[in-house]
C-alpha atoms as a PDB file:
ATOM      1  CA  UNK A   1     109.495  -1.143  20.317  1.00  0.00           C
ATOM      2  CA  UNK A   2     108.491  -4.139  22.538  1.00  0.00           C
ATOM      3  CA  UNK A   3     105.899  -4.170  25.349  1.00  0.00           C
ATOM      4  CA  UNK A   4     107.526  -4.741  28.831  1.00  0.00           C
ATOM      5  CA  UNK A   5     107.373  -7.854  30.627  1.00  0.00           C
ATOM      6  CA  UNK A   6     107.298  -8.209  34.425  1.00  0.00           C
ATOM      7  CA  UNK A   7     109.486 -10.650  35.372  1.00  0.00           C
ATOM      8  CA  UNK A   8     106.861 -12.026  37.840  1.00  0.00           C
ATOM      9  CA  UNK A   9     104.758 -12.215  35.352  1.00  0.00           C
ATOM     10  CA  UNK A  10     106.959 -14.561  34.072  1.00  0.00           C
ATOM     11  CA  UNK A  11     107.877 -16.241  36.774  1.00  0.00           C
ATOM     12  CA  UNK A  12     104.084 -16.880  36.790  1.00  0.00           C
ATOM     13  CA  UNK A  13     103.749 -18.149  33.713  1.00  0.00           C
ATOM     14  CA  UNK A  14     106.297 -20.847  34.272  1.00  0.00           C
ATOM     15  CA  UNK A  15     105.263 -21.914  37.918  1.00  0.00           C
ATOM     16  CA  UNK A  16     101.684 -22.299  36.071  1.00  0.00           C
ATOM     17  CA  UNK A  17     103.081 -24.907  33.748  1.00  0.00           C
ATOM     18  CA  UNK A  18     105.919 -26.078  35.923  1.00  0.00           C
ATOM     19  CA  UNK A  19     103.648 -26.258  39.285  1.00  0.00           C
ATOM     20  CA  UNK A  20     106.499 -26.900  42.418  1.00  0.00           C
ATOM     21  CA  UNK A  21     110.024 -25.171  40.779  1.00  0.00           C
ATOM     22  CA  UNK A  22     112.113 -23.001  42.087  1.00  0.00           C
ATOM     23  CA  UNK A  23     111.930 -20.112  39.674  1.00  0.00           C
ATOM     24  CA  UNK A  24     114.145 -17.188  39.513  1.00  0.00           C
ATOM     25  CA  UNK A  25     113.593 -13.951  36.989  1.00  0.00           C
ATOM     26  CA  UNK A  26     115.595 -10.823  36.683  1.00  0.00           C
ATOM     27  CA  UNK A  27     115.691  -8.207  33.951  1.00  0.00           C
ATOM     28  CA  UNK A  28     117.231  -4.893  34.022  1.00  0.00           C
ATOM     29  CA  UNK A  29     115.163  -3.327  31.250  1.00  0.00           C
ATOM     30  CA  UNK A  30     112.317  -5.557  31.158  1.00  0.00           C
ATOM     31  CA  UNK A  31     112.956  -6.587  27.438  1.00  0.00           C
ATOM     32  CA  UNK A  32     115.904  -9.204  28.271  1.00  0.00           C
ATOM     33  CA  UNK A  33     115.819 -11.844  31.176  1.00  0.00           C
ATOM     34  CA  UNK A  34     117.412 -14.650  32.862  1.00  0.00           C
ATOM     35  CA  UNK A  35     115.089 -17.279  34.208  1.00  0.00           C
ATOM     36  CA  UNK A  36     116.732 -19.621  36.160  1.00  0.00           C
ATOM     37  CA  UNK A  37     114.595 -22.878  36.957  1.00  0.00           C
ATOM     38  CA  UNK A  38     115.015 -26.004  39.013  1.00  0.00           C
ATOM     39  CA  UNK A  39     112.588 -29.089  38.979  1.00  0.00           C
ATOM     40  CA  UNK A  40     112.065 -32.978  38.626  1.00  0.00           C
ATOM     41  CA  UNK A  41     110.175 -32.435  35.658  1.00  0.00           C
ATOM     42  CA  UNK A  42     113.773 -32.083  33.700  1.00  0.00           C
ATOM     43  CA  UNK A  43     114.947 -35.135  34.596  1.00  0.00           C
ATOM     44  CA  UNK A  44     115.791 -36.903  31.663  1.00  0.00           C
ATOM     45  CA  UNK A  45     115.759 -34.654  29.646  1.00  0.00           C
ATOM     46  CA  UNK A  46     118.049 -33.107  27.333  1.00  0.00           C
ATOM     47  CA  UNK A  47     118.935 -29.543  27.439  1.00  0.00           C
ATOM     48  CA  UNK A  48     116.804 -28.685  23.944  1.00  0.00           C
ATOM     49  CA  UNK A  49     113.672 -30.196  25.765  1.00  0.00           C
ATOM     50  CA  UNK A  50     114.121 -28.322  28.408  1.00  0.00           C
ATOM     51  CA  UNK A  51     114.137 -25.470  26.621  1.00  0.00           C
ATOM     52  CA  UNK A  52     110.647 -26.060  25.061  1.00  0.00           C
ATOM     53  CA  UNK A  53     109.048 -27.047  28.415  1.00  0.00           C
ATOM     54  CA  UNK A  54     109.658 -23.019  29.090  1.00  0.00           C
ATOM     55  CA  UNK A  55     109.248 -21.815  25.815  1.00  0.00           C
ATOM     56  CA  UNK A  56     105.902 -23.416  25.536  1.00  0.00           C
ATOM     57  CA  UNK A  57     105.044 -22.540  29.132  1.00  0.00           C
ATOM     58  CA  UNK A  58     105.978 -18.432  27.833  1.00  0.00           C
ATOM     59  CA  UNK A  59     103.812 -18.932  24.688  1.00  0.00           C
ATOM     60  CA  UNK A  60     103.587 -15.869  22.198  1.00  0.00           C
ATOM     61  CA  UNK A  61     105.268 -13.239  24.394  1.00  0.00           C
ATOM     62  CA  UNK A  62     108.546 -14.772  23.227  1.00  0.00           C
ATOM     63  CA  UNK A  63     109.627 -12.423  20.404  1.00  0.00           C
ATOM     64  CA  UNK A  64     107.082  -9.749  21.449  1.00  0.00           C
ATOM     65  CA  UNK A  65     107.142  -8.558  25.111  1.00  0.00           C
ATOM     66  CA  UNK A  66     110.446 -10.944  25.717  1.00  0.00           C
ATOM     67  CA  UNK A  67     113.288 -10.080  23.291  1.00  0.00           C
ATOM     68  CA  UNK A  68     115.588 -11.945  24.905  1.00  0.00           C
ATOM     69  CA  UNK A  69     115.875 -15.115  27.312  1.00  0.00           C
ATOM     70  CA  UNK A  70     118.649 -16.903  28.639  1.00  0.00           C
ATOM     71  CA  UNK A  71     117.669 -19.854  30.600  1.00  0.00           C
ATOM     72  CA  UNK A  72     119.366 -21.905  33.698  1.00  0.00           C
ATOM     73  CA  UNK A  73     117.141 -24.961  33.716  1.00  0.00           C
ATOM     74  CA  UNK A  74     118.628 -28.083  36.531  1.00  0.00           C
ATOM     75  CA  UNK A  75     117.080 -30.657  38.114  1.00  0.00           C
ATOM     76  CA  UNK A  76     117.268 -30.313  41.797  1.00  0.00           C
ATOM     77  CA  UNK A  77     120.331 -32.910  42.098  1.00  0.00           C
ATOM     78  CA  UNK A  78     121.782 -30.765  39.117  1.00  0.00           C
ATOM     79  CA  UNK A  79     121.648 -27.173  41.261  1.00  0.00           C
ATOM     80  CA  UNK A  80     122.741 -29.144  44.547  1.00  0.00           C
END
């Protein structure tokens, strides 16, 4: 059984290492999420890399409190 995850606590985490993005979390159940995040910092950079920068920025609660993630990730001109 996985721990529950606030999704503001997410949110949190990112906006820590993403300072300035628009950040979006929802979760039904607390165990799977969509994060949906615009910022400049993606600009130029390809979809895998993006991934990372929230990955890294979520650190070891992926797998454990986080089952699953599906991510949204634009730069601003991206989202419009």
């Amino acid at each position: 059984m996985f721990r529950r995850m606030d999704p503001a606590q997410i949110q949190s985490l990112i906006l820590q290492a993403i300072p300035g993005a628009r950040v979006e979390v929802e979760s039904d159940d607390n165990v799977h999420y969509t994060a949906r995040v615009v910022s400049d910092r993606f600009q130029g950079q390809s979809r895998l890399q993006r991934h990372r920068v929230i990955h890294e920025a979520i650190g070891p609660a992926m797998g454990r409190e986080i089952h699953a993630l599906s991510l949204v990730l634009k730069t601003p001109q991206e989202a419009g």
